[in-house]
Protein backbone atom coordinates (compact mmCIF):
# COMPACT_ATOMS: atom_id res chain seq x y z
CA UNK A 1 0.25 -30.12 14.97
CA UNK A 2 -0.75 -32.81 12.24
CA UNK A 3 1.73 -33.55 8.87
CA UNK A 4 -1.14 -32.30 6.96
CA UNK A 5 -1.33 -29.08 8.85
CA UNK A 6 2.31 -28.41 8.81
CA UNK A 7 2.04 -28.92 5.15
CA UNK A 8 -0.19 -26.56 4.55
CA UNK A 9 1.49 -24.04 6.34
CA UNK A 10 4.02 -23.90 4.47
CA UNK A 11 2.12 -23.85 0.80
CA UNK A 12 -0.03 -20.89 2.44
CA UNK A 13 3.35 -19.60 3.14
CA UNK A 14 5.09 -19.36 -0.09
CA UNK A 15 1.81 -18.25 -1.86
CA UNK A 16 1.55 -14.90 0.87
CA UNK A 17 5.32 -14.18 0.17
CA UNK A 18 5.63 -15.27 -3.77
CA UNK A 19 7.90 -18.26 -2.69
CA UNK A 20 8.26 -20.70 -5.10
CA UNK A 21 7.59 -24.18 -3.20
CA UNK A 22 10.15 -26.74 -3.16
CA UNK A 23 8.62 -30.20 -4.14
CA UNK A 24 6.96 -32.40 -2.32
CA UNK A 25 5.93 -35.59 -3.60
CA UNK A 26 4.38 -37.09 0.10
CA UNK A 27 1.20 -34.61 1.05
CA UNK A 28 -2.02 -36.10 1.83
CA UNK A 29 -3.49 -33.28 -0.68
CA UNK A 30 -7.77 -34.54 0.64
CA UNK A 31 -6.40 -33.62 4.18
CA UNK A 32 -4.50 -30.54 3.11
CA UNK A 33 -7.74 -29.24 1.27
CA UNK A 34 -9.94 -30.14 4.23
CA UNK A 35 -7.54 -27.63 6.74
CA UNK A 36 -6.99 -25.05 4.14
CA UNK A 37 -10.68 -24.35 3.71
CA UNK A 38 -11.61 -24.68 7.93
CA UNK A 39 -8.59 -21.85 8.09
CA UNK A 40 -10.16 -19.93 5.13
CA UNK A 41 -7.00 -20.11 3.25
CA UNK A 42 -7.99 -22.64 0.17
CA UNK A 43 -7.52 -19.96 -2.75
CA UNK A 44 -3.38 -19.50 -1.57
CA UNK A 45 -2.21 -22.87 -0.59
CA UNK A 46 -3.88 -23.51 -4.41
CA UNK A 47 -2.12 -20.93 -5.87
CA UNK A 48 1.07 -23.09 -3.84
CA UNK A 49 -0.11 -26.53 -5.47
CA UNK A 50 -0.50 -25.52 -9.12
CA UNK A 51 2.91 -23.81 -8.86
CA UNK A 52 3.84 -27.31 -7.69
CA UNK A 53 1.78 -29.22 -9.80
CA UNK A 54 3.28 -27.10 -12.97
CA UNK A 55 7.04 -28.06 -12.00
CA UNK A 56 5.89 -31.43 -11.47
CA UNK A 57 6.68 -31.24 -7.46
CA UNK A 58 3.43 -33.08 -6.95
CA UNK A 59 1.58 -35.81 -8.19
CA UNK A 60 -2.13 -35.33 -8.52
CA UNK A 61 -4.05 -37.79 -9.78
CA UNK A 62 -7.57 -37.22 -11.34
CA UNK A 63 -8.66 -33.48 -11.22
CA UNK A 64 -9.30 -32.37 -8.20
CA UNK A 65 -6.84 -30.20 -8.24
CA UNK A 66 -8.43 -28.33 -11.55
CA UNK A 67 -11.93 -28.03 -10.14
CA UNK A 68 -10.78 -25.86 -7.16
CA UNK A 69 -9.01 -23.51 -9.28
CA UNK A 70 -12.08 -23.44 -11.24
CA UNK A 71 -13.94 -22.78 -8.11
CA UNK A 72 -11.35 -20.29 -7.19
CA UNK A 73 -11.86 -18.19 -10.50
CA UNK A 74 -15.48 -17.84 -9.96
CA UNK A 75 -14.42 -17.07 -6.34
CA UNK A 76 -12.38 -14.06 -7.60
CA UNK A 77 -14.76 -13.08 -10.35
CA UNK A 78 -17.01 -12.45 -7.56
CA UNK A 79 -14.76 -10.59 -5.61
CA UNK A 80 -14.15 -7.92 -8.32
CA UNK A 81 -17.61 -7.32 -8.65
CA UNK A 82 -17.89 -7.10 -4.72
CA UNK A 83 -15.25 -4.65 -5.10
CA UNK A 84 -17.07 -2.73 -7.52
CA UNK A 85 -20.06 -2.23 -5.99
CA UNK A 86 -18.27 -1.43 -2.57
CA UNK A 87 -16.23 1.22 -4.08
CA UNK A 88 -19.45 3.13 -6.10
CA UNK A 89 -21.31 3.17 -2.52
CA UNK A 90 -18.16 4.67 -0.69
CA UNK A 91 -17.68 6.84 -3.64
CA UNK A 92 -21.69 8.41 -2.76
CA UNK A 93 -21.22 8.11 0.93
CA UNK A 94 -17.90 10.81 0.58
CA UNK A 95 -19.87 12.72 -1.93
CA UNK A 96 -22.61 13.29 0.62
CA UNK A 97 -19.95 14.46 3.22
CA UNK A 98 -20.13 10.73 5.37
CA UNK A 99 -16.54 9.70 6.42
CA UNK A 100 -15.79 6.03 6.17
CA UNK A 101 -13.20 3.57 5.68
CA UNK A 102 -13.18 -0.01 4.99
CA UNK A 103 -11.70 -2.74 7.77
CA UNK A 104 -9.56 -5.50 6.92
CA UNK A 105 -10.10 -7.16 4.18
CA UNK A 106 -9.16 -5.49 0.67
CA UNK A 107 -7.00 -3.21 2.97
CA UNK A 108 -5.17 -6.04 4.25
CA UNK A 109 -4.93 -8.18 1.03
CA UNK A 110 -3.19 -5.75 -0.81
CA UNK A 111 -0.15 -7.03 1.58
CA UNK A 112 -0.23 -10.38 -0.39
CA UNK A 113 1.97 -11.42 -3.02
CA UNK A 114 -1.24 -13.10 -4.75
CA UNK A 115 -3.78 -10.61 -3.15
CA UNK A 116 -6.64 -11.69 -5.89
CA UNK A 117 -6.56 -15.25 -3.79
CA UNK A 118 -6.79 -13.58 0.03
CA UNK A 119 -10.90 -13.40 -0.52
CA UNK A 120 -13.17 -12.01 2.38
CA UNK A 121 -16.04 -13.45 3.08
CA UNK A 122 -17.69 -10.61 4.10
CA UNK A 123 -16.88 -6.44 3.56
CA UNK A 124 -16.77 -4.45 7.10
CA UNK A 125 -17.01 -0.96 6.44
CA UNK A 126 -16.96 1.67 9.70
CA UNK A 127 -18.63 5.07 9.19
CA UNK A 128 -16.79 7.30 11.41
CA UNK A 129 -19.58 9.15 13.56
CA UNK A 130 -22.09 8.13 15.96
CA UNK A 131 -24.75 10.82 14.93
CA UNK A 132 -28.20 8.74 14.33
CA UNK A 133 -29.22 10.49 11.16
CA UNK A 134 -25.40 10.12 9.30
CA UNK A 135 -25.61 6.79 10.09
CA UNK A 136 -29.12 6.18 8.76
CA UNK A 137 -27.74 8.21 5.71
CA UNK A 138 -25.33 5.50 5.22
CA UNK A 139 -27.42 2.81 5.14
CA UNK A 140 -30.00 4.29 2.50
CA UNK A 141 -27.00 5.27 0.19
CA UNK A 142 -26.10 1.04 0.72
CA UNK A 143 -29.14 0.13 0.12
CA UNK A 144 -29.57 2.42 -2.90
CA UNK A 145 -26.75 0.24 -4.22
CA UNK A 146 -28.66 -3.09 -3.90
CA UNK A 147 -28.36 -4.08 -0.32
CA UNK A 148 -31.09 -5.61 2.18
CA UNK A 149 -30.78 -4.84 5.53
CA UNK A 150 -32.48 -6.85 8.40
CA UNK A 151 -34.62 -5.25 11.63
CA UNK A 152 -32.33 -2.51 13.27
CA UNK A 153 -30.29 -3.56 16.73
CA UNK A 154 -29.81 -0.78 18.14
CA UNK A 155 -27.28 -2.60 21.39
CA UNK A 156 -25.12 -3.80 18.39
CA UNK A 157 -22.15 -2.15 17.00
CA UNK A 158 -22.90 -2.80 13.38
CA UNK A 159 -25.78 -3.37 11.09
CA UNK A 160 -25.93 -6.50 8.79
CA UNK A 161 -26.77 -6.03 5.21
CA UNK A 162 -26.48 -8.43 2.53
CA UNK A 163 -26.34 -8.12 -1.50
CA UNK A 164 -26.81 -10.70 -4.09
CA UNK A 165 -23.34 -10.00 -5.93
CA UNK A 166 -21.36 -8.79 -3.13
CA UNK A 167 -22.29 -10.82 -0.37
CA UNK A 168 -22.12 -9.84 3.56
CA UNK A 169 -21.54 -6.34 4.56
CA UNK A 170 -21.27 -5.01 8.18
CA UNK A 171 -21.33 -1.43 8.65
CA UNK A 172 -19.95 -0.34 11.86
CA UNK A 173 -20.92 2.33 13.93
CA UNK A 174 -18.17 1.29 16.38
CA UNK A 175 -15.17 -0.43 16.14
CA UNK A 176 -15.84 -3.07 18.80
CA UNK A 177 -19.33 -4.57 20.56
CA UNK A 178 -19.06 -1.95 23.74
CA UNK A 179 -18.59 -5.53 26.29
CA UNK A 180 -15.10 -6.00 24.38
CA UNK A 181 -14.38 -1.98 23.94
CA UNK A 182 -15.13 -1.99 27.88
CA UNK A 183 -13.73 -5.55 29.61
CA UNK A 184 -11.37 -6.81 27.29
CA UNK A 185 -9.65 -3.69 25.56
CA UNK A 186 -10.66 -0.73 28.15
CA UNK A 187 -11.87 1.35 26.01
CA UNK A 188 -8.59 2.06 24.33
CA UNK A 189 -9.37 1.85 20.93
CA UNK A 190 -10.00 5.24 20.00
CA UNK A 191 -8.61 6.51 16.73
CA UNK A 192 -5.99 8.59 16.40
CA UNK A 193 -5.05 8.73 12.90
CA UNK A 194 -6.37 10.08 10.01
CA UNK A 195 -7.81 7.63 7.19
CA UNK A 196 -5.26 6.76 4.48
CA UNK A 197 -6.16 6.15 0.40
CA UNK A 198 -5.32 2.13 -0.64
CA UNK A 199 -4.80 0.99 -3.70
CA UNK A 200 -7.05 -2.84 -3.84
CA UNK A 201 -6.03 -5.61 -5.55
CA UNK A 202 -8.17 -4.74 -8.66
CA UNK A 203 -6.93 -1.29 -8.42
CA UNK A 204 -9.62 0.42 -6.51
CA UNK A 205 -8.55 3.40 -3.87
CA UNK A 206 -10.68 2.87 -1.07
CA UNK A 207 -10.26 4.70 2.54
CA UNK A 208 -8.74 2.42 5.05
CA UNK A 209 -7.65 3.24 8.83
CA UNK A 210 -4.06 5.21 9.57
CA UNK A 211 -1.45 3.28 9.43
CA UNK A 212 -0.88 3.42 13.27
CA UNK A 213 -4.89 3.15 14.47
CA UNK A 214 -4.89 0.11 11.51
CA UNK A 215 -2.79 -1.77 12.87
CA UNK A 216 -4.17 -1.27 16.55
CA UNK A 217 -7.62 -2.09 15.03
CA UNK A 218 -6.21 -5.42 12.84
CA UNK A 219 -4.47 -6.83 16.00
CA UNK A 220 -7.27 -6.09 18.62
CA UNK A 221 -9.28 -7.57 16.37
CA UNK A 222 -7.34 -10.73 16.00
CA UNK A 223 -7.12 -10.94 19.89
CA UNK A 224 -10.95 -10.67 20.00
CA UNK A 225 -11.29 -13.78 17.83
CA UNK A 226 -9.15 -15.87 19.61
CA UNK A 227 -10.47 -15.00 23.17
CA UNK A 228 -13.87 -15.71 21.88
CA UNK A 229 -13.31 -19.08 20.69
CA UNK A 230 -10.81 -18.93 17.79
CA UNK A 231 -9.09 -17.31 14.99
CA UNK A 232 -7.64 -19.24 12.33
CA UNK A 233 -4.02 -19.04 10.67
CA UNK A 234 -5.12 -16.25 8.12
CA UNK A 235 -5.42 -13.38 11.05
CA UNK A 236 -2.60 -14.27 12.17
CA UNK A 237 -0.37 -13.44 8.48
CA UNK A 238 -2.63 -10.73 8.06
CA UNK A 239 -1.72 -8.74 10.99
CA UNK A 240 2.57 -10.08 10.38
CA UNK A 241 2.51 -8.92 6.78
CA UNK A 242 1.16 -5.34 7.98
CA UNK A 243 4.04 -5.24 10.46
CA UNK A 244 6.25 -5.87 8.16
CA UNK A 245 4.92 -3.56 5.50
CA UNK A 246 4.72 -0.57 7.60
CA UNK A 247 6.92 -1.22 10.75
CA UNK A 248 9.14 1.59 9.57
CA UNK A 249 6.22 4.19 9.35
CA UNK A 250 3.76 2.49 12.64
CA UNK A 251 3.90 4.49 16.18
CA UNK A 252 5.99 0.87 17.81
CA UNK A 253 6.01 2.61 21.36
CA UNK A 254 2.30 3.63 21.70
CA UNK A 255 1.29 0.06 20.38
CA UNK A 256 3.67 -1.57 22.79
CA UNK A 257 2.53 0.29 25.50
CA UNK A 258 -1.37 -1.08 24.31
CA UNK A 259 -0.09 -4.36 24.31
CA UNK A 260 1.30 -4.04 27.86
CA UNK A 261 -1.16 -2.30 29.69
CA UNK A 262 -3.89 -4.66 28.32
CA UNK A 263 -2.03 -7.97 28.81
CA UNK A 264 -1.77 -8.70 24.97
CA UNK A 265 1.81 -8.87 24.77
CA UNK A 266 2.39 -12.54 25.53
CA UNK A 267 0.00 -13.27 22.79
CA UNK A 268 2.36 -11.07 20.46
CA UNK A 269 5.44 -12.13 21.27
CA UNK A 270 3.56 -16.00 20.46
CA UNK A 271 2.00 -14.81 16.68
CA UNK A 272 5.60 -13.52 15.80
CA UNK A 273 7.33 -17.06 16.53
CA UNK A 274 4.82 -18.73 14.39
CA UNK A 275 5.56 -16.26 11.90
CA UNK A 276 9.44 -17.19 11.76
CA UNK A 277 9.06 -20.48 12.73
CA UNK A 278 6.01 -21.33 10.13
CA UNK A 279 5.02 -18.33 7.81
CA UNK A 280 8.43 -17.82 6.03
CA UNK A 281 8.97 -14.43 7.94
CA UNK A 282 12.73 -13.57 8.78
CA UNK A 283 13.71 -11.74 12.03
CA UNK A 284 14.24 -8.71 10.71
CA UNK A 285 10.50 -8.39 8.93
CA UNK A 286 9.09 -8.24 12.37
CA UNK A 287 9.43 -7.32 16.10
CA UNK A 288 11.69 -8.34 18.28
CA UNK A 289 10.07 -11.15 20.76
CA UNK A 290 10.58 -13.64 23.55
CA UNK A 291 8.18 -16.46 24.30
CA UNK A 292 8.29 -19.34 25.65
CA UNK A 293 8.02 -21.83 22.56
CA UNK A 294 6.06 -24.45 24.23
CA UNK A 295 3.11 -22.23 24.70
CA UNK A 296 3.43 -20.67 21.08
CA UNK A 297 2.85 -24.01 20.29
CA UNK A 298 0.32 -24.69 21.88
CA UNK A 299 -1.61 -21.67 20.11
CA UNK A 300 -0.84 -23.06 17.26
CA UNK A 301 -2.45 -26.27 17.97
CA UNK A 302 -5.61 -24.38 18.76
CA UNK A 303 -5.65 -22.73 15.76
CA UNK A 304 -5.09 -26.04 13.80
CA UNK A 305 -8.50 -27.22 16.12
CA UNK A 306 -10.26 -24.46 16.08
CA UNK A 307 -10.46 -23.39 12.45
CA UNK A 308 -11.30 -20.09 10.98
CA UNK A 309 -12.83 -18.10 14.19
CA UNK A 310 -13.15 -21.33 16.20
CA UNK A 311 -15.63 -22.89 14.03
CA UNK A 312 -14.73 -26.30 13.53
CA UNK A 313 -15.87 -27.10 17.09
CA UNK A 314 -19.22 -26.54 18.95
CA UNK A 315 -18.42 -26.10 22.12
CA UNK A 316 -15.99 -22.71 22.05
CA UNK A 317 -19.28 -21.08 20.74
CA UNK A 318 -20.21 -19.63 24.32
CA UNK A 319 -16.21 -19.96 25.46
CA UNK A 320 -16.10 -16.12 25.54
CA UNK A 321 -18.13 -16.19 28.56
CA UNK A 322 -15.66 -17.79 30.61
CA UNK A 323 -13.25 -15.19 29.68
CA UNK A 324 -15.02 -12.54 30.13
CA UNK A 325 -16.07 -13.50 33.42
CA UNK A 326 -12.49 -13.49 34.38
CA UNK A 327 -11.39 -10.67 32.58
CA UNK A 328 -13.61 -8.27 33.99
CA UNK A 329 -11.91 -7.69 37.85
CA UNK A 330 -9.04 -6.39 35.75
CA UNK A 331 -10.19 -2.99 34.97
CA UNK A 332 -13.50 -3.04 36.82
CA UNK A 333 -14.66 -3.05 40.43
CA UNK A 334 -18.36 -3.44 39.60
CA UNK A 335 -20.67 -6.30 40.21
CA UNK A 336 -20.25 -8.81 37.39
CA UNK A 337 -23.93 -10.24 37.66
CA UNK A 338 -25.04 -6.92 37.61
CA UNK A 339 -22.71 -5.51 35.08
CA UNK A 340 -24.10 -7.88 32.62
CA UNK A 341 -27.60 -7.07 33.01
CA UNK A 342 -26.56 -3.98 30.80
CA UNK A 343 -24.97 -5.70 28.01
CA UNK A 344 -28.01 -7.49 26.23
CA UNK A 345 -26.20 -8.05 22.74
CA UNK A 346 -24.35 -10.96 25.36
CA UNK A 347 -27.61 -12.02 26.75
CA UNK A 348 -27.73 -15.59 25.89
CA UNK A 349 -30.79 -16.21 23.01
CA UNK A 350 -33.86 -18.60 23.24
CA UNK A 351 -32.91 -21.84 21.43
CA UNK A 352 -35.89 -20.72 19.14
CA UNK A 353 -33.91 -17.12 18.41
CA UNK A 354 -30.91 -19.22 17.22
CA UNK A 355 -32.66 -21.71 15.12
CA UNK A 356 -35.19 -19.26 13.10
CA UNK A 357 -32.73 -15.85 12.05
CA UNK A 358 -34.02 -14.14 9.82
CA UNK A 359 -33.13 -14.77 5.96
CA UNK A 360 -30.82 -11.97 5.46
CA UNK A 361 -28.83 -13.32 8.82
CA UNK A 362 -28.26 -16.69 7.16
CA UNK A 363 -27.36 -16.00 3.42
CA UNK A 364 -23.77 -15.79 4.55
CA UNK A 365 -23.64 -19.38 6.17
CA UNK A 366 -26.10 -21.26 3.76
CA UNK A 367 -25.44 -19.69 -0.11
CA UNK A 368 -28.35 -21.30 -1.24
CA UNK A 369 -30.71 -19.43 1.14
CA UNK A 370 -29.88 -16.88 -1.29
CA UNK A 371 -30.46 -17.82 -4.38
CA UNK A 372 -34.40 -20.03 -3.46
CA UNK A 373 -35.94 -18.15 -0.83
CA UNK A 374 -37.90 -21.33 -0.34
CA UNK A 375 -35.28 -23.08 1.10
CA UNK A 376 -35.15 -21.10 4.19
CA UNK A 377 -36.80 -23.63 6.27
CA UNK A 378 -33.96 -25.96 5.24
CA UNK A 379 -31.52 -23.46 6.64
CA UNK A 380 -33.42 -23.57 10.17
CA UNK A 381 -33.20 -27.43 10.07
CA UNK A 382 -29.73 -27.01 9.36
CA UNK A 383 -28.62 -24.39 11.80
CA UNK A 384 -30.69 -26.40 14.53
CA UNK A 385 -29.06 -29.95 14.00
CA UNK A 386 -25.60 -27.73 13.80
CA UNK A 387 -25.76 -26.31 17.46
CA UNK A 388 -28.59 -28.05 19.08
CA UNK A 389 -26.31 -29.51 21.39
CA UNK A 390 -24.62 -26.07 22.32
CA UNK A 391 -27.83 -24.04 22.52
CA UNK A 392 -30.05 -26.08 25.07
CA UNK A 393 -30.49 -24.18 28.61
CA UNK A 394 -28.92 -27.38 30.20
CA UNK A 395 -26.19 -28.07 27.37
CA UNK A 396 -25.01 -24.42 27.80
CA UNK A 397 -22.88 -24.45 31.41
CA UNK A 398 -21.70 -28.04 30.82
CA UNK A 399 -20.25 -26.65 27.52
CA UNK A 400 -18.80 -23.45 28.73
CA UNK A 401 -17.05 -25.52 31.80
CA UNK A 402 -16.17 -28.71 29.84
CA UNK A 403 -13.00 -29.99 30.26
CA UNK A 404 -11.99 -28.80 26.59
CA UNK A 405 -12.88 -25.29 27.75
CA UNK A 406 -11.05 -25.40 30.98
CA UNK A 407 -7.59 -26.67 29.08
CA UNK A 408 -8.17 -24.05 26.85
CA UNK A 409 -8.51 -21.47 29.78
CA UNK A 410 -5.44 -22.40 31.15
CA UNK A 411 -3.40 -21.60 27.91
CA UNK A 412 -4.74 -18.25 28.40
CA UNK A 413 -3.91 -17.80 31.97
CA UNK A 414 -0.13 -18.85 30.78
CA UNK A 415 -0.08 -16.70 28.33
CA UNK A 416 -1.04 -14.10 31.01
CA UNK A 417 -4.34 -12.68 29.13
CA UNK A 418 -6.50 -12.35 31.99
């Protein structure tokens, strides 16, 4: 783990818990900014550095510092209206009898001590029935409200829609993509709870999971990420603050007895010695755990590499492959060639496919895709240069088996996740 990272830790730490920082007069603030927004987490450690900056604890020189808060305003201007126009289309969907709840995000930030500055990127909201016509239902009320969605995929577990104000929405239909309900988490992720009411950050009640099945869902989740290619630091406090807000009030046994049977629990025991160790959490805000620190730190050295969902490098973007491939004699006894042939949402994509998504697919990545339509093209150029060297037929094995991949594999055989 780099100074800078370390650093930055700790700033994204006292922001989540309302810690005032103590001063530091020796940060490389360019490299801090550069890991805070890979990890997603720019709006808190700035909310750490202007508490800093205020009680002189840190020089800044120029204004830097003043144009990302000024970015950040915007950033949570936006996210109020994004709230806004989430809560009017829930508000329809209950009124028409279609039960929903919203995942992660606003749910989660509410856990923050500065939850205007834990911003989504996207809103996930699942609509709890798999009947064809509710679910069609759904989408006309969202798109009644101003969003576009793109061609139905019927093989995926969500639909993509976008809207100029507020941004990305996925509306699930299922909790998980059915390889990862089936290999990974076998098919135990059905809910058990009902939906609770949660107050947002700007006030808003919106339905979010039980308190029980939420915190199944938020972890899972997490795991998914990482096993795929990566996660990021902000996962990894979003699931440890929920613990600690409702660990009086979750079902501890049945999620322990998740963990276990599915192999997670290594994994757990790892996120929870960060959390002490790095996130400011005592002993007594979480569970208890035993890990072996050298491989906790090792996670947290691919989360420093990986960025936000593994995204700072190219080749974990087929990684999940390898894992999968693995992971599948655990609970099955079927022929993995043949297995596959069923799961087309993993069928790997022409290099074409990739390159040339549709509009709506890319307004999330490239902002300004969404504001000129005629700069789409540029977006394909973009997305091509970006994982050209990933996407090639006879790139994609020597990525998947690099060396980088295989290291990485073998954390996850020590941490017993296979």
């Amino acid at each position: 783990m780099t100074q800078a990272f370390s650093d930055m830790l700790y700033l994204f730490s006292c922001a989540a818990h309302g810690v005032q920082p103590e001063k530091k007069t020796d940060m490389d603030l360019d490299e801090i900014y550069h890991k805070a927004a890979s990890q997603g987490i720019l709006p808190l450690v700035l909310t750490s550095l202007k508490e800093l900056y205020m009680n002189d604890g840190v020089i800044i020189c120029g204004t830097p510092l003043e144009e990302h808060i000024k970015r950040l305003r915007m950033q949570a201007l936006n996210n109020i209206q994004r709230g806004y126009i989430i809560r009017n289309a829930i508000k329809q969907l209950a009124d028409n009898g279609i039960s929903c709840c919203v995942l992660k995000g606003d749910t989660v930030a509410v856990l923050y001590h500065n939850p205007d500055c834990r911003i989504s990127n996207d809103t996930d909201v699942y609509i709890d029935t798999d009947e064809k016509d509710t679910i069609k239902k759904a989408k006309g009320i969202f798109e009644e409200n101003g969003f576009k969605f793109g061609e139905d995929q019927p093989d995926s577990h969500h639909f993509n829609g976008y809207h100029m104000i507020a941004g990305h929405l996925e509306l699930h239909h299922s909790l998980f993509r059915e390889l990862y309900s089936d290999v990974w988490f076998d098919n135990k992720t059905t809910l058990a709870d009902p939906f609770q009411i949660v107050k947002t950050p700007i006030g808003i009640m919106i339905p979010a999971l039980g308190v029980s099945d939420g915190l199944k869902y938020t972890y899972l989740h997490m795991v998914k990420h990482f096993l795929r290619g990566g996660i990021g630091i902000r996962p990894l406090m979003d699931v440890l603050l929920y613990i600690k807000h409702y660990k009086d009030v979750i079902d501890i046994d049945s999620f322990y007895r998740l963990t276990r049977h599915l192999k997670y629990d290594n994994f757990l025991n790892c996120i929870t010695y960060i959390g002490i160790k790095y996130l400011g959490f005592k002993n007594g805000d979480l569970l208890p755990y035993k890990c072996d620190d050298a491989i906790a730190e090792r996670v947290l050295t691919d989360i420093e590499a990986g960025g936000l969902f593994g995204q700072n490098e190219a080749w974990r973007f087929n990684f999940h492959m390898v894992y999968n491939e693995q992971r599948f004699y655990r609970f099955k006894s079927e022929d993995y060639t043949e297995y596959m042939k069923t799961m087309t949402t993993e069928s790997p994509e022409s290099p074409a496919k990739r390159f040339f998504k549709k509009r709506y697919r890319l307004m999330k990545e490239y902002k300004y895709v969404a504001k000129h339509k005629f700069l789409l093209p540029i977006a394909w150029i973009h997305r091509a240069f970006k994982f050209l060297r990933v996407l090639l037929p006879w790139n994609r094995n020597r990525v998947v088996h690099s060396k980088k991949a295989k290291k990485r594999m073998d954390l996850i055989h020590e941490l017993e996740m296979i």
